[in-house]
PDB file of N, CA and C in Angstrom:
ATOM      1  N   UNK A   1     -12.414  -1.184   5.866  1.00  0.00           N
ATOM      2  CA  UNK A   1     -13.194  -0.758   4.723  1.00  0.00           C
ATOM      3  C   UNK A   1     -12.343   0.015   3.712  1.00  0.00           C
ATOM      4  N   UNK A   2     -11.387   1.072   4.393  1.00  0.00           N
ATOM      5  CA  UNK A   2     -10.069   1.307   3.453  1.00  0.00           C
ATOM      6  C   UNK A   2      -9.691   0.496   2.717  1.00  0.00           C
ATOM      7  N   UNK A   3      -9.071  -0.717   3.304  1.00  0.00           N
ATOM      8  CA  UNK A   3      -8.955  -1.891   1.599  1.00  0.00           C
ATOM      9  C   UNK A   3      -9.338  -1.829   1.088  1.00  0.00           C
ATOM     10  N   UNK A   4     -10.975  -2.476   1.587  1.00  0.00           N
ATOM     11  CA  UNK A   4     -11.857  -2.597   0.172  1.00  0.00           C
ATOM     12  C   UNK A   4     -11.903  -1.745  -0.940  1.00  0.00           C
ATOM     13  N   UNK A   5     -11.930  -0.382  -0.668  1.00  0.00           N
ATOM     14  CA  UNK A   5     -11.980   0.970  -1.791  1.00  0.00           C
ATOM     15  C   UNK A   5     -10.360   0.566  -2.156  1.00  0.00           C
ATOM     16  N   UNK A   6      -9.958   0.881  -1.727  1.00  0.00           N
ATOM     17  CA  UNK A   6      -8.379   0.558  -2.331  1.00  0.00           C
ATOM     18  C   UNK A   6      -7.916  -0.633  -3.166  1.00  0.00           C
ATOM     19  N   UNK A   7      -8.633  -1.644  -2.696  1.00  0.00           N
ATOM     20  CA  UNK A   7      -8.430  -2.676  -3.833  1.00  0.00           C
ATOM     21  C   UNK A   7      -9.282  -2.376  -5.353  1.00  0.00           C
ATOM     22  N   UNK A   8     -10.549  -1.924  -4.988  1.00  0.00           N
ATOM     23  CA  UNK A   8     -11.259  -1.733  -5.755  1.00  0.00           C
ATOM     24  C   UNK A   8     -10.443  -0.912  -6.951  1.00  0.00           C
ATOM     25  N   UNK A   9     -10.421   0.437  -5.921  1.00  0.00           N
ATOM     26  CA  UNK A   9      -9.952   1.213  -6.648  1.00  0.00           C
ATOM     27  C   UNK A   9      -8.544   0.926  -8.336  1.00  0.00           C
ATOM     28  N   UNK A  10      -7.621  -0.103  -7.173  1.00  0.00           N
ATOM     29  CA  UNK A  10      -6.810  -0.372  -8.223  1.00  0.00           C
ATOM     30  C   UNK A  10      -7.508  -1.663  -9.063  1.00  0.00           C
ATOM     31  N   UNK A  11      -7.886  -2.459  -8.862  1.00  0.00           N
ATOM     32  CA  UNK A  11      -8.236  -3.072  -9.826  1.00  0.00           C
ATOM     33  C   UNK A  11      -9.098  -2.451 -10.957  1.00  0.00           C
ATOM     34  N   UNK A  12      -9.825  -1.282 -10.529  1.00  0.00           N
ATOM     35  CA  UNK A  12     -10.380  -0.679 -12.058  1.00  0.00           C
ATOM     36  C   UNK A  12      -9.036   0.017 -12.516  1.00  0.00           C
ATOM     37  N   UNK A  13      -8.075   0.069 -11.831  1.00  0.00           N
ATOM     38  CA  UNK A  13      -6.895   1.198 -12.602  1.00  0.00           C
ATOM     39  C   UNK A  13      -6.130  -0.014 -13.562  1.00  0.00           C
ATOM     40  N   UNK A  14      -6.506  -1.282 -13.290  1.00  0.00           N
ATOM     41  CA  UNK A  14      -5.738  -2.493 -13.989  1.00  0.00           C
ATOM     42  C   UNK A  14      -4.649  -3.329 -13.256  1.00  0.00           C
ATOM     43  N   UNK A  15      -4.187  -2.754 -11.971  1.00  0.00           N
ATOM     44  CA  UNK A  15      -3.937  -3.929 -11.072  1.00  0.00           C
ATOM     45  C   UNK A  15      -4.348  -5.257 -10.895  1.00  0.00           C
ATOM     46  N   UNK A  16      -3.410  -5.649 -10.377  1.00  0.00           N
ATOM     47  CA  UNK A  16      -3.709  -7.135 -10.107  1.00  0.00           C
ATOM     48  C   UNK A  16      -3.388  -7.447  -8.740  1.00  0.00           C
ATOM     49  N   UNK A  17      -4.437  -7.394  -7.800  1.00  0.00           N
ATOM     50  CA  UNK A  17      -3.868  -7.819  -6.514  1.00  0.00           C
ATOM     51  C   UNK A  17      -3.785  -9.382  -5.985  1.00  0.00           C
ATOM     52  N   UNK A  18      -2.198  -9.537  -5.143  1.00  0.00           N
ATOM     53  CA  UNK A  18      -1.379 -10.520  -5.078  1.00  0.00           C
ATOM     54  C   UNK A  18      -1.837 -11.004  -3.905  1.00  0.00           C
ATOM     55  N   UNK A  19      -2.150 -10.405  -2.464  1.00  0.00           N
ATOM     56  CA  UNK A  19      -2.223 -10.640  -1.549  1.00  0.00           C
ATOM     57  C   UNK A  19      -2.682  -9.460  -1.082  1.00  0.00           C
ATOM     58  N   UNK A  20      -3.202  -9.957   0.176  1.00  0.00           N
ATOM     59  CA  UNK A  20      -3.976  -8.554   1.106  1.00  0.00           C
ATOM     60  C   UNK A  20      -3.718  -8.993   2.513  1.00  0.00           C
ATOM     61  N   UNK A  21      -3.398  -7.692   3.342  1.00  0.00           N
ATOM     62  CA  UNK A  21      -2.860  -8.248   4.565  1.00  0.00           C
ATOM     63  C   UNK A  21      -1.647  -9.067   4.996  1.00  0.00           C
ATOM     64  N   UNK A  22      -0.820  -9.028   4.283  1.00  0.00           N
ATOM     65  CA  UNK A  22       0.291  -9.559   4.534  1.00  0.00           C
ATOM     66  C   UNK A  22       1.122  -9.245   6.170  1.00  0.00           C
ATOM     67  N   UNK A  23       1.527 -10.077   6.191  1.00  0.00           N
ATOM     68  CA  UNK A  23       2.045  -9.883   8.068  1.00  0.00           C
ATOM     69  C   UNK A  23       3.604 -10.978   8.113  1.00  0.00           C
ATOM     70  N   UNK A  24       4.138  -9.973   8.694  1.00  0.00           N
ATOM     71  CA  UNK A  24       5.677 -10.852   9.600  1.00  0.00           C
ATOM     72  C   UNK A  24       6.016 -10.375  10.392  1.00  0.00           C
ATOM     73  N   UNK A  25       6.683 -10.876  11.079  1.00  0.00           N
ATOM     74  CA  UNK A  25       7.178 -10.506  12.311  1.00  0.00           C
ATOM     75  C   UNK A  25       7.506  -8.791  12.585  1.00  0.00           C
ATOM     76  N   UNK A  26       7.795  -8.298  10.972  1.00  0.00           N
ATOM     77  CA  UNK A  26       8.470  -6.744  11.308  1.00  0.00           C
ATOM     78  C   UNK A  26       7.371  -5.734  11.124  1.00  0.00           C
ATOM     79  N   UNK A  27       5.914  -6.793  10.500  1.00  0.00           N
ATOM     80  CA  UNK A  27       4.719  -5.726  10.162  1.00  0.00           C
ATOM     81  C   UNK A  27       3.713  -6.503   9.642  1.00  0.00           C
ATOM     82  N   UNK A  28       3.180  -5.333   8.870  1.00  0.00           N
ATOM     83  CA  UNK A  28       1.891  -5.659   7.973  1.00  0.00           C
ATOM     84  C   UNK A  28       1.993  -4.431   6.509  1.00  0.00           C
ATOM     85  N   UNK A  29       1.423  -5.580   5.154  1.00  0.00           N
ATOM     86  CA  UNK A  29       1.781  -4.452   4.130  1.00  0.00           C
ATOM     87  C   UNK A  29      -0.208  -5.080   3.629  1.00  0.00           C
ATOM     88  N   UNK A  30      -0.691  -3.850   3.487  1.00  0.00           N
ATOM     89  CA  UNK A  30      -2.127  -3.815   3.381  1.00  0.00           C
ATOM     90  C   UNK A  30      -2.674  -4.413   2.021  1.00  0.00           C
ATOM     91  N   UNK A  31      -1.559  -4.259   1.235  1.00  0.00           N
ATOM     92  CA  UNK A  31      -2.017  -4.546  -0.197  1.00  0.00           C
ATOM     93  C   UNK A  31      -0.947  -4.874  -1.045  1.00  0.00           C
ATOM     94  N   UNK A  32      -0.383  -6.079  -1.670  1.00  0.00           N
ATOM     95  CA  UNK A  32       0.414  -6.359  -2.691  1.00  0.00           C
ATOM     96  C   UNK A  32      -0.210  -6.360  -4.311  1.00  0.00           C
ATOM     97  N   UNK A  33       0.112  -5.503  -4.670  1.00  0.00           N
ATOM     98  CA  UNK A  33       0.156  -5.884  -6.474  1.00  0.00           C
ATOM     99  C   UNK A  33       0.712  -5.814  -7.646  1.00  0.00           C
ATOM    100  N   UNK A  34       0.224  -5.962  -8.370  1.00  0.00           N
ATOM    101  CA  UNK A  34       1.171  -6.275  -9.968  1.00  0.00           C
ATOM    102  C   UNK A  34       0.663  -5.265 -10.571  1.00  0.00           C
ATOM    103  N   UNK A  35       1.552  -4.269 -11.692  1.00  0.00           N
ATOM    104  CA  UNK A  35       0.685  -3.635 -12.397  1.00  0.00           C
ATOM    105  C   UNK A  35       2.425  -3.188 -13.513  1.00  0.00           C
ATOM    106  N   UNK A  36       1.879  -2.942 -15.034  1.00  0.00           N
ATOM    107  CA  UNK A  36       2.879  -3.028 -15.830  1.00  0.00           C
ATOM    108  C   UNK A  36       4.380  -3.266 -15.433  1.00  0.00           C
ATOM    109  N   UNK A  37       4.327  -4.730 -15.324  1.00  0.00           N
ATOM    110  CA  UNK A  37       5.736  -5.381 -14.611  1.00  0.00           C
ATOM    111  C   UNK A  37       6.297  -4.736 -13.591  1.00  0.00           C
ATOM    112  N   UNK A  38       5.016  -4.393 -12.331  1.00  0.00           N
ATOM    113  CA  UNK A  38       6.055  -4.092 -11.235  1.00  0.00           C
ATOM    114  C   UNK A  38       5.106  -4.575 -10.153  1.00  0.00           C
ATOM    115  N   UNK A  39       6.264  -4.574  -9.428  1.00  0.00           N
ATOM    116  CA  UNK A  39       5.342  -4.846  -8.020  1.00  0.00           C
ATOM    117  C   UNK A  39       5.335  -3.767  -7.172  1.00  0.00           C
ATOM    118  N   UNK A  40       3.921  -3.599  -6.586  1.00  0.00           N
ATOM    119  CA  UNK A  40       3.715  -2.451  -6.033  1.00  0.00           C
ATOM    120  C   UNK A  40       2.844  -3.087  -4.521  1.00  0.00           C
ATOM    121  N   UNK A  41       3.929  -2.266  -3.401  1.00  0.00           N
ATOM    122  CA  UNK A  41       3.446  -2.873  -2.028  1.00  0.00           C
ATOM    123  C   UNK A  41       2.811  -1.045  -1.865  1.00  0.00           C
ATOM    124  N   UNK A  42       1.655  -1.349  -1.444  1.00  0.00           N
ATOM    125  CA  UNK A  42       0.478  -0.854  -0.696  1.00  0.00           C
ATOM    126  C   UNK A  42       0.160  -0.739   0.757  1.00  0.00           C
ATOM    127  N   UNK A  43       0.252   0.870   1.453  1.00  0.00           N
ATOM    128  CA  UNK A  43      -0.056   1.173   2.284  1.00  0.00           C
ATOM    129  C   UNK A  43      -1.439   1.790   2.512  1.00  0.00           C
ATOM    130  N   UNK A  44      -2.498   1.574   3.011  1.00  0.00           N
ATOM    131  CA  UNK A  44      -3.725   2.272   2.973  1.00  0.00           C
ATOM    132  C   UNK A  44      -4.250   3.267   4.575  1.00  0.00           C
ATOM    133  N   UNK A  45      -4.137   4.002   4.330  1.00  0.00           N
ATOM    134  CA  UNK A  45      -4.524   4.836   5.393  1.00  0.00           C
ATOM    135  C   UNK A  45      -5.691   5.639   5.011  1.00  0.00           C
ATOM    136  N   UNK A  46      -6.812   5.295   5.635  1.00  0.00           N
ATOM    137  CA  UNK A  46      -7.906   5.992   6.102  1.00  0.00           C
ATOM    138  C   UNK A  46      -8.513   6.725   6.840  1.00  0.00           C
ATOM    139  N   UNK A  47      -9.060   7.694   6.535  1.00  0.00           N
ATOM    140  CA  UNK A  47      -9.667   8.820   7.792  1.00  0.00           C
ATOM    141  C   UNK A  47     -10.831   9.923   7.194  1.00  0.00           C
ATOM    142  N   UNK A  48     -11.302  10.197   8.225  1.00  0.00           N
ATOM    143  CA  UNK A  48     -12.818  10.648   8.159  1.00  0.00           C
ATOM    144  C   UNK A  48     -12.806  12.304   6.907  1.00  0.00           C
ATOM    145  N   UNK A  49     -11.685  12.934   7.197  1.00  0.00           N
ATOM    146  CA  UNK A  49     -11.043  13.572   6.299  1.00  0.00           C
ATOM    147  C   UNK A  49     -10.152  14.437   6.788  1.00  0.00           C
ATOM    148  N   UNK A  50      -9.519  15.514   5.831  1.00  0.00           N
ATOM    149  CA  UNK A  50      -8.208  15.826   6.167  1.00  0.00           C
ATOM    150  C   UNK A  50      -7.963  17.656   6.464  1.00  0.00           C
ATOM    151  N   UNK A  51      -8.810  18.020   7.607  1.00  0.00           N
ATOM    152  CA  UNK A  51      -8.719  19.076   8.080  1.00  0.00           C
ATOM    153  C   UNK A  51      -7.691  19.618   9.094  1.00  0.00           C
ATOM    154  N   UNK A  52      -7.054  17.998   9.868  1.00  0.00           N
ATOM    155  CA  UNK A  52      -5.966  18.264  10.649  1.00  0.00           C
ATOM    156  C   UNK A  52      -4.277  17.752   9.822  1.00  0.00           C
ATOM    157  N   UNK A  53      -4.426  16.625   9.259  1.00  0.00           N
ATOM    158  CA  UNK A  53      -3.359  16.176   8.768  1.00  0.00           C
ATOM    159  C   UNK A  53      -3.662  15.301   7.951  1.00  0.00           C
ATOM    160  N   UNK A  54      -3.192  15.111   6.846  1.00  0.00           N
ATOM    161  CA  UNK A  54      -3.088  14.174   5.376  1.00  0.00           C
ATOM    162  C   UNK A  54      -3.192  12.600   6.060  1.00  0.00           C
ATOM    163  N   UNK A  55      -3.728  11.985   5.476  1.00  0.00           N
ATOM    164  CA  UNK A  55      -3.493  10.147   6.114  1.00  0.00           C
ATOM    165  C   UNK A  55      -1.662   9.691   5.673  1.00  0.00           C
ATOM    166  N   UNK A  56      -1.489  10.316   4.686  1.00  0.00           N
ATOM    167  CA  UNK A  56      -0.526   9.811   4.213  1.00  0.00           C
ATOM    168  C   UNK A  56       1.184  10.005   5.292  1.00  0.00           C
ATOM    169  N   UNK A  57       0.470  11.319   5.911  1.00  0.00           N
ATOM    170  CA  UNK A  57       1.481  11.828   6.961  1.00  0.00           C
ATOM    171  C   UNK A  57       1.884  11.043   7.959  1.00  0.00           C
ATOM    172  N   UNK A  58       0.951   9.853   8.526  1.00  0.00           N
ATOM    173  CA  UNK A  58       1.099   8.637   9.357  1.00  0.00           C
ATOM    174  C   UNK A  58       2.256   7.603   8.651  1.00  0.00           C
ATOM    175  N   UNK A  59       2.190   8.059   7.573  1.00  0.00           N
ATOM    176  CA  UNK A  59       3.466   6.675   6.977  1.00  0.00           C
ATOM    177  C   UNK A  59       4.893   7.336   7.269  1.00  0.00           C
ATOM    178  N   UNK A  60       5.233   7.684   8.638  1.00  0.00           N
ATOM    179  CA  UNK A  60       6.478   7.811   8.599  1.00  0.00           C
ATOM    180  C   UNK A  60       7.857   7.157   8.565  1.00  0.00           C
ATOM    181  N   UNK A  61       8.722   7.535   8.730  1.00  0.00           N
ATOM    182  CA  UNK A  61       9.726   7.213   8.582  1.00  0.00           C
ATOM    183  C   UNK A  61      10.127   5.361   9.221  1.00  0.00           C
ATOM    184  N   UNK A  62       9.712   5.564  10.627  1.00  0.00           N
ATOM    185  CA  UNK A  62       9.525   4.332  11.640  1.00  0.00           C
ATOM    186  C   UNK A  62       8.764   3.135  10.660  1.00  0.00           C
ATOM    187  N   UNK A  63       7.503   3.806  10.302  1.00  0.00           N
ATOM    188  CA  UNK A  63       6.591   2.955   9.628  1.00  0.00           C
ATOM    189  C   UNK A  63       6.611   2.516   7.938  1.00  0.00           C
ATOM    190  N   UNK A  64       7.680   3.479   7.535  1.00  0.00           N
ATOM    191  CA  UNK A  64       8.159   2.925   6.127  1.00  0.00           C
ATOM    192  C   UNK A  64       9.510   1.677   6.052  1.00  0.00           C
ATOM    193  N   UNK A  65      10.498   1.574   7.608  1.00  0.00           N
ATOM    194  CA  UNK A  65      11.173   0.635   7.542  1.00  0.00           C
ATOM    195  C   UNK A  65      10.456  -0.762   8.011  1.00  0.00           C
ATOM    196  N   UNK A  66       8.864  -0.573   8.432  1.00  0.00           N
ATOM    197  CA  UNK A  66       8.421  -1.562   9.188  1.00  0.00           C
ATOM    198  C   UNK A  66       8.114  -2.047   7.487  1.00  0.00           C
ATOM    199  N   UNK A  67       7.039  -1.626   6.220  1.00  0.00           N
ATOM    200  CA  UNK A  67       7.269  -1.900   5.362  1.00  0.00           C
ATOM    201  C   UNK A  67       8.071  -2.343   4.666  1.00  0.00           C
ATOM    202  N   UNK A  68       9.353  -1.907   4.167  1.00  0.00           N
ATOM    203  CA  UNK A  68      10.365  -2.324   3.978  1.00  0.00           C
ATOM    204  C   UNK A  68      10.977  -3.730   3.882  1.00  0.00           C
ATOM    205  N   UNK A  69      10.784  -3.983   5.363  1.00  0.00           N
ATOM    206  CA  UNK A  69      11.205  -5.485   5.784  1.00  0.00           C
ATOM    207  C   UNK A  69      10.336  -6.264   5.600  1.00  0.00           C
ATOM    208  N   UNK A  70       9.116  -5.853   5.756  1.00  0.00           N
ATOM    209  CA  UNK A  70       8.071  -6.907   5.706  1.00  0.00           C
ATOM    210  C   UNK A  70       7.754  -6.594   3.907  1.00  0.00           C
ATOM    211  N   UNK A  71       8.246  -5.928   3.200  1.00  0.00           N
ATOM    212  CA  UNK A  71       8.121  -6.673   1.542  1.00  0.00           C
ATOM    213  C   UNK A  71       9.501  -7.622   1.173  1.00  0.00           C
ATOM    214  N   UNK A  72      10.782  -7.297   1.940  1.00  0.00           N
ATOM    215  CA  UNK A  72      11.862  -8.012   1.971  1.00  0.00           C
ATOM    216  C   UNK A  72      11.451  -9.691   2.447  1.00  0.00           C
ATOM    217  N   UNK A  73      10.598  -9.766   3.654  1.00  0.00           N
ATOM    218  CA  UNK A  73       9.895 -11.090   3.958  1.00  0.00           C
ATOM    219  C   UNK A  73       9.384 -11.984   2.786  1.00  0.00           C
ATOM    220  N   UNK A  74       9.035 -10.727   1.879  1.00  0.00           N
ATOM    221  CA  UNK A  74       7.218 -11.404   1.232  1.00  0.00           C
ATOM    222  C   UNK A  74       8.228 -11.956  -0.276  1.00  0.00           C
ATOM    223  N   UNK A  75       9.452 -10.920  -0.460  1.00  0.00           N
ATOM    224  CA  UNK A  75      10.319 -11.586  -1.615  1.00  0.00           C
ATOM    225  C   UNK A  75      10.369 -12.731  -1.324  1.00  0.00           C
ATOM    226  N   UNK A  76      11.337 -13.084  -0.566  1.00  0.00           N
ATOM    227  CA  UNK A  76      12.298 -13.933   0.169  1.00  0.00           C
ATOM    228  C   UNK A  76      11.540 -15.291   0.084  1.00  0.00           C
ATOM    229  N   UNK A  77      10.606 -15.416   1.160  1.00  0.00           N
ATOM    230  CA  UNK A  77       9.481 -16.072   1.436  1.00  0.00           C
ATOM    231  C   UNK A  77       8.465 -16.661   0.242  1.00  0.00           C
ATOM    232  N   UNK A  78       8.429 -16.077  -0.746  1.00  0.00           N
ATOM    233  CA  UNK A  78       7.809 -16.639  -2.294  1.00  0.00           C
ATOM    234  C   UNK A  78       9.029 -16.600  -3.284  1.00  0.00           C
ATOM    235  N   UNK A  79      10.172 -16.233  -2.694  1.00  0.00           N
ATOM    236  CA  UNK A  79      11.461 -16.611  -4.026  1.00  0.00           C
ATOM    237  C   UNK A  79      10.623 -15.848  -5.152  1.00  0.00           C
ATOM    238  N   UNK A  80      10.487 -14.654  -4.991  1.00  0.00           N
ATOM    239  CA  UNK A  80      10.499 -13.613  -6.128  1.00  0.00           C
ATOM    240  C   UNK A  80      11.810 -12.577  -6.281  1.00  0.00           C
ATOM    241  N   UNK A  81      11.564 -12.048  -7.396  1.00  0.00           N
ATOM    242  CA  UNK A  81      12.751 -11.574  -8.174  1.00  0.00           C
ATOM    243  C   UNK A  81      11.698 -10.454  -8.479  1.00  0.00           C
ATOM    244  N   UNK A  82      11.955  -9.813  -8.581  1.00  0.00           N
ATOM    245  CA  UNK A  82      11.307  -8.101  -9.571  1.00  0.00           C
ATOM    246  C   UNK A  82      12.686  -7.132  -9.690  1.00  0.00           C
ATOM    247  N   UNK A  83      12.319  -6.573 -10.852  1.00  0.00           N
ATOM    248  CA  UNK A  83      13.712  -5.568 -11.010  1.00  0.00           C
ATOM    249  C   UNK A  83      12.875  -3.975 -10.952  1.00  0.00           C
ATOM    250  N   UNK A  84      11.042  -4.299 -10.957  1.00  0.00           N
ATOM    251  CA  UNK A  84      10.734  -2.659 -10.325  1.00  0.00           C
ATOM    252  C   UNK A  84       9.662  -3.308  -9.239  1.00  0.00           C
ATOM    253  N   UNK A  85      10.382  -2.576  -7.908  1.00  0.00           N
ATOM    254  CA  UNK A  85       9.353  -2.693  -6.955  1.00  0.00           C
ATOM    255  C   UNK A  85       9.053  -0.551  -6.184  1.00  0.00           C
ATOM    256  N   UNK A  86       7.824  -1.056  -6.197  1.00  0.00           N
ATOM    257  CA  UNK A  86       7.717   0.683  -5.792  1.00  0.00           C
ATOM    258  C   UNK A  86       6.556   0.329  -4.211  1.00  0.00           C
ATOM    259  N   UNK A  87       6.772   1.449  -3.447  1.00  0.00           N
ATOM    260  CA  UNK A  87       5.862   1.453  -2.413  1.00  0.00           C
ATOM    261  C   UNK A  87       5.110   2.936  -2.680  1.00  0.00           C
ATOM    262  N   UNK A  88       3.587   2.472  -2.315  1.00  0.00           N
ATOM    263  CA  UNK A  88       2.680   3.483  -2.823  1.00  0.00           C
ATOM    264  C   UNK A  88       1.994   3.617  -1.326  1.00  0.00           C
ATOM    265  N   UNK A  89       1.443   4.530  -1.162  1.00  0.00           N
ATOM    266  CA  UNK A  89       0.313   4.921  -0.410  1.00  0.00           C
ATOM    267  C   UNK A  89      -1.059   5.465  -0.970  1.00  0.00           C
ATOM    268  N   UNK A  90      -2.171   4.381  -0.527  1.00  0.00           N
ATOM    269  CA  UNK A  90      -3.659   5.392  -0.870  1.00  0.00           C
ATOM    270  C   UNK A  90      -4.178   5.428   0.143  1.00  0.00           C
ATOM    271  N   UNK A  91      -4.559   7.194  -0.309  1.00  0.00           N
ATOM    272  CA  UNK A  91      -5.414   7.374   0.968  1.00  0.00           C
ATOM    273  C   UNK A  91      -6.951   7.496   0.542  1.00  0.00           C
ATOM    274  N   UNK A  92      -7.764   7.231   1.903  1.00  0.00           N
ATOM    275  CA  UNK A  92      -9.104   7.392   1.779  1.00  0.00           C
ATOM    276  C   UNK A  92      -9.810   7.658   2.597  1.00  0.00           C
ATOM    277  N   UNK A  93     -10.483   9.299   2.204  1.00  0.00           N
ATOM    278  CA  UNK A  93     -11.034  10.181   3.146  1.00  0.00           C
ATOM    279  C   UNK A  93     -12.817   9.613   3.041  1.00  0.00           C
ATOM    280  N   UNK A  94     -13.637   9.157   4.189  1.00  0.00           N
ATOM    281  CA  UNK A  94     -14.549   9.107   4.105  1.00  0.00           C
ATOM    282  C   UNK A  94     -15.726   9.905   3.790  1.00  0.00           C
ATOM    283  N   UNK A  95     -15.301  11.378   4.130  1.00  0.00           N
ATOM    284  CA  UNK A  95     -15.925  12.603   4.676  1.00  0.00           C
ATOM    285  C   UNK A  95     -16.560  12.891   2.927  1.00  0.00           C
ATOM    286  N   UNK A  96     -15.413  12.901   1.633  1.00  0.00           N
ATOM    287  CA  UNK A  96     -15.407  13.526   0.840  1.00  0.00           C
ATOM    288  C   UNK A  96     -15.000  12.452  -0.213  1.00  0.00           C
ATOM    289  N   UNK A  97     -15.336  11.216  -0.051  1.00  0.00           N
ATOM    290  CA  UNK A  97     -15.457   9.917  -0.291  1.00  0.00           C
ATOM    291  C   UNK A  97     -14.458  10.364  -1.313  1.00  0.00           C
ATOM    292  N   UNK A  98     -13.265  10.550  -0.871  1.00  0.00           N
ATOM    293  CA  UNK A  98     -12.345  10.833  -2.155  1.00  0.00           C
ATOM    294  C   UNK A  98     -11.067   9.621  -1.933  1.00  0.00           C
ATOM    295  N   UNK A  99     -10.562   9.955  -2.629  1.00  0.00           N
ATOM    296  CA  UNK A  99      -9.298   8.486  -3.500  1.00  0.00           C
ATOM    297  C   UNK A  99      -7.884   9.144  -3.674  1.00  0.00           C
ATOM    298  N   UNK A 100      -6.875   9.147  -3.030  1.00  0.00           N
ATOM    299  CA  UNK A 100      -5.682   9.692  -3.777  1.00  0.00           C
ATOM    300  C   UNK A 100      -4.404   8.734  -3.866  1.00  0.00           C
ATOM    301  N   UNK A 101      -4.192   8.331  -4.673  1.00  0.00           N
ATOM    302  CA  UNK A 101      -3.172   7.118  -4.923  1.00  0.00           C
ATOM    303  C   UNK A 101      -1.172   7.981  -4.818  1.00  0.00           C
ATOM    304  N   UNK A 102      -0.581   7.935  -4.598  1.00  0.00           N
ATOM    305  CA  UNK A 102       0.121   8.230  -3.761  1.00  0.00           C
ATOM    306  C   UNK A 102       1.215   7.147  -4.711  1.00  0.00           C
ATOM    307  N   UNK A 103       2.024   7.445  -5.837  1.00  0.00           N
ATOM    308  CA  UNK A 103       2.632   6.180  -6.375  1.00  0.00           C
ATOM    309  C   UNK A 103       4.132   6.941  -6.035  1.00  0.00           C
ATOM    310  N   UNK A 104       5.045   5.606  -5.841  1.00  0.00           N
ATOM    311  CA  UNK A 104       6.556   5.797  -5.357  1.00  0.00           C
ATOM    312  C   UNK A 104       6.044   6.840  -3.987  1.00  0.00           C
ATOM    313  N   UNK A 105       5.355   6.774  -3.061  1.00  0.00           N
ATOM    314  CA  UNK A 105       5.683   7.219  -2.034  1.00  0.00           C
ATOM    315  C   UNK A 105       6.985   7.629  -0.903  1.00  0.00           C
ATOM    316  N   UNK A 106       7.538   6.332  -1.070  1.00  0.00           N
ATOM    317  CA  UNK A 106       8.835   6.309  -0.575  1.00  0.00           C
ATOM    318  C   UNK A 106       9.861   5.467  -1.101  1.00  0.00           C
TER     319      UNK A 106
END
Protein backbone atom coordinates (compact mmCIF):
# COMPACT_ATOMS: atom_id res chain seq x y z
CA UNK A 1 0.00 0.00 0.00
CA UNK A 2 3.29 2.14 0.48
CA UNK A 3 3.56 2.23 -3.37
CA UNK A 4 0.43 3.11 -4.00
CA UNK A 5 0.76 6.55 -1.84
CA UNK A 6 4.13 6.86 -3.24
CA UNK A 7 3.30 6.62 -6.70
CA UNK A 8 0.50 8.73 -6.17
CA UNK A 9 2.22 10.94 -4.36
CA UNK A 10 4.81 11.59 -7.14
CA UNK A 11 2.73 11.68 -9.89
CA UNK A 12 0.83 14.76 -8.42
CA UNK A 13 4.52 16.18 -7.84
CA UNK A 14 4.79 15.63 -11.90
CA UNK A 15 6.62 12.40 -12.16
CA UNK A 16 6.35 10.01 -14.50
CA UNK A 17 6.48 6.53 -13.36
CA UNK A 18 8.56 3.99 -15.55
CA UNK A 19 8.12 0.84 -13.81
CA UNK A 20 7.11 -0.50 -10.39
CA UNK A 21 8.65 -3.37 -8.76
CA UNK A 22 11.48 -3.94 -10.59
CA UNK A 23 13.53 -7.18 -9.59
CA UNK A 24 17.07 -8.95 -10.50
CA UNK A 25 18.91 -11.14 -9.27
CA UNK A 26 20.76 -8.44 -6.80
CA UNK A 27 17.16 -6.98 -5.64
CA UNK A 28 14.17 -5.06 -5.99
CA UNK A 29 13.84 -1.11 -6.74
CA UNK A 30 10.07 -0.19 -5.68
CA UNK A 31 9.62 2.59 -8.01
CA UNK A 32 11.37 3.93 -11.26
CA UNK A 33 10.77 7.47 -12.57
CA UNK A 34 11.28 10.35 -14.77
CA UNK A 35 11.03 13.75 -13.54
CA UNK A 36 12.89 17.07 -15.12
CA UNK A 37 15.37 14.89 -17.19
CA UNK A 38 16.31 12.56 -14.57
CA UNK A 39 15.85 9.38 -13.55
CA UNK A 40 14.94 8.77 -10.21
CA UNK A 41 15.06 5.06 -8.64
CA UNK A 42 12.69 4.84 -5.63
CA UNK A 43 12.90 3.20 -2.38
CA UNK A 44 9.61 3.09 -0.31
CA UNK A 45 9.59 2.20 3.19
CA UNK A 46 6.59 2.10 5.26
CA UNK A 47 5.59 1.97 8.86
CA UNK A 48 2.91 2.50 11.28
CA UNK A 49 4.97 5.56 12.52
CA UNK A 50 8.15 6.79 13.77
CA UNK A 51 8.48 6.68 17.55
CA UNK A 52 11.31 4.06 17.46
CA UNK A 53 13.24 4.73 14.22
CA UNK A 54 12.74 6.74 10.85
CA UNK A 55 11.67 4.14 7.84
CA UNK A 56 14.29 5.68 6.01
CA UNK A 57 16.94 4.26 8.58
CA UNK A 58 16.24 0.62 7.06
CA UNK A 59 17.91 1.78 3.75
CA UNK A 60 21.25 0.94 4.82
CA UNK A 61 24.30 0.70 3.58
CA UNK A 62 23.91 -3.37 2.59
CA UNK A 63 20.56 -2.30 1.12
CA UNK A 64 21.68 0.76 -0.89
CA UNK A 65 24.35 -1.55 -2.85
CA UNK A 66 21.45 -4.08 -3.35
CA UNK A 67 19.82 -0.90 -5.18
CA UNK A 68 22.60 0.14 -6.88
CA UNK A 69 23.03 -2.96 -8.92
CA UNK A 70 19.70 -3.61 -9.48
CA UNK A 71 19.31 0.15 -11.24
CA UNK A 72 22.76 -0.84 -13.01
CA UNK A 73 20.49 -4.08 -14.28
CA UNK A 74 17.51 -1.87 -15.24
CA UNK A 75 20.17 0.56 -17.41
CA UNK A 76 21.86 -2.11 -19.02
CA UNK A 77 18.86 -4.28 -19.63
CA UNK A 78 16.69 -1.30 -21.50
CA UNK A 79 20.06 0.26 -23.09
CA UNK A 80 19.44 3.54 -21.30
CA UNK A 81 21.79 6.34 -21.01
CA UNK A 82 20.87 9.22 -18.38
CA UNK A 83 23.53 11.73 -17.42
CA UNK A 84 21.25 12.51 -13.95
CA UNK A 85 20.29 9.52 -12.10
CA UNK A 86 19.46 10.12 -8.30
CA UNK A 87 18.18 7.51 -5.65
CA UNK A 88 15.41 8.82 -3.40
CA UNK A 89 13.65 7.37 -0.52
CA UNK A 90 9.81 7.96 0.54
CA UNK A 91 8.69 7.29 3.48
CA UNK A 92 5.18 6.55 4.69
CA UNK A 93 3.98 6.68 8.14
CA UNK A 94 0.46 5.29 8.45
CA UNK A 95 -0.16 6.46 12.01
CA UNK A 96 0.08 10.27 10.89
CA UNK A 97 -0.78 9.52 7.28
CA UNK A 98 2.22 11.63 6.50
CA UNK A 99 4.59 11.70 3.19
CA UNK A 100 8.32 12.56 3.30
CA UNK A 101 10.15 12.35 0.01
CA UNK A 102 13.70 11.90 0.78
CA UNK A 103 15.47 13.23 -2.75
CA UNK A 104 19.34 12.19 -3.47
CA UNK A 105 19.14 9.96 -0.50
CA UNK A 106 22.21 8.27 -1.29
Amino acid sequence: MGEEIASRYLKHKGYTILNRNYASRHGEIDLIAFHNMTLVFVEVKTRKNYDYIYACESVNYQKQTKIKLTANKYLAENLLYFDDIRFDVIECYWQSKQVNHIENAF
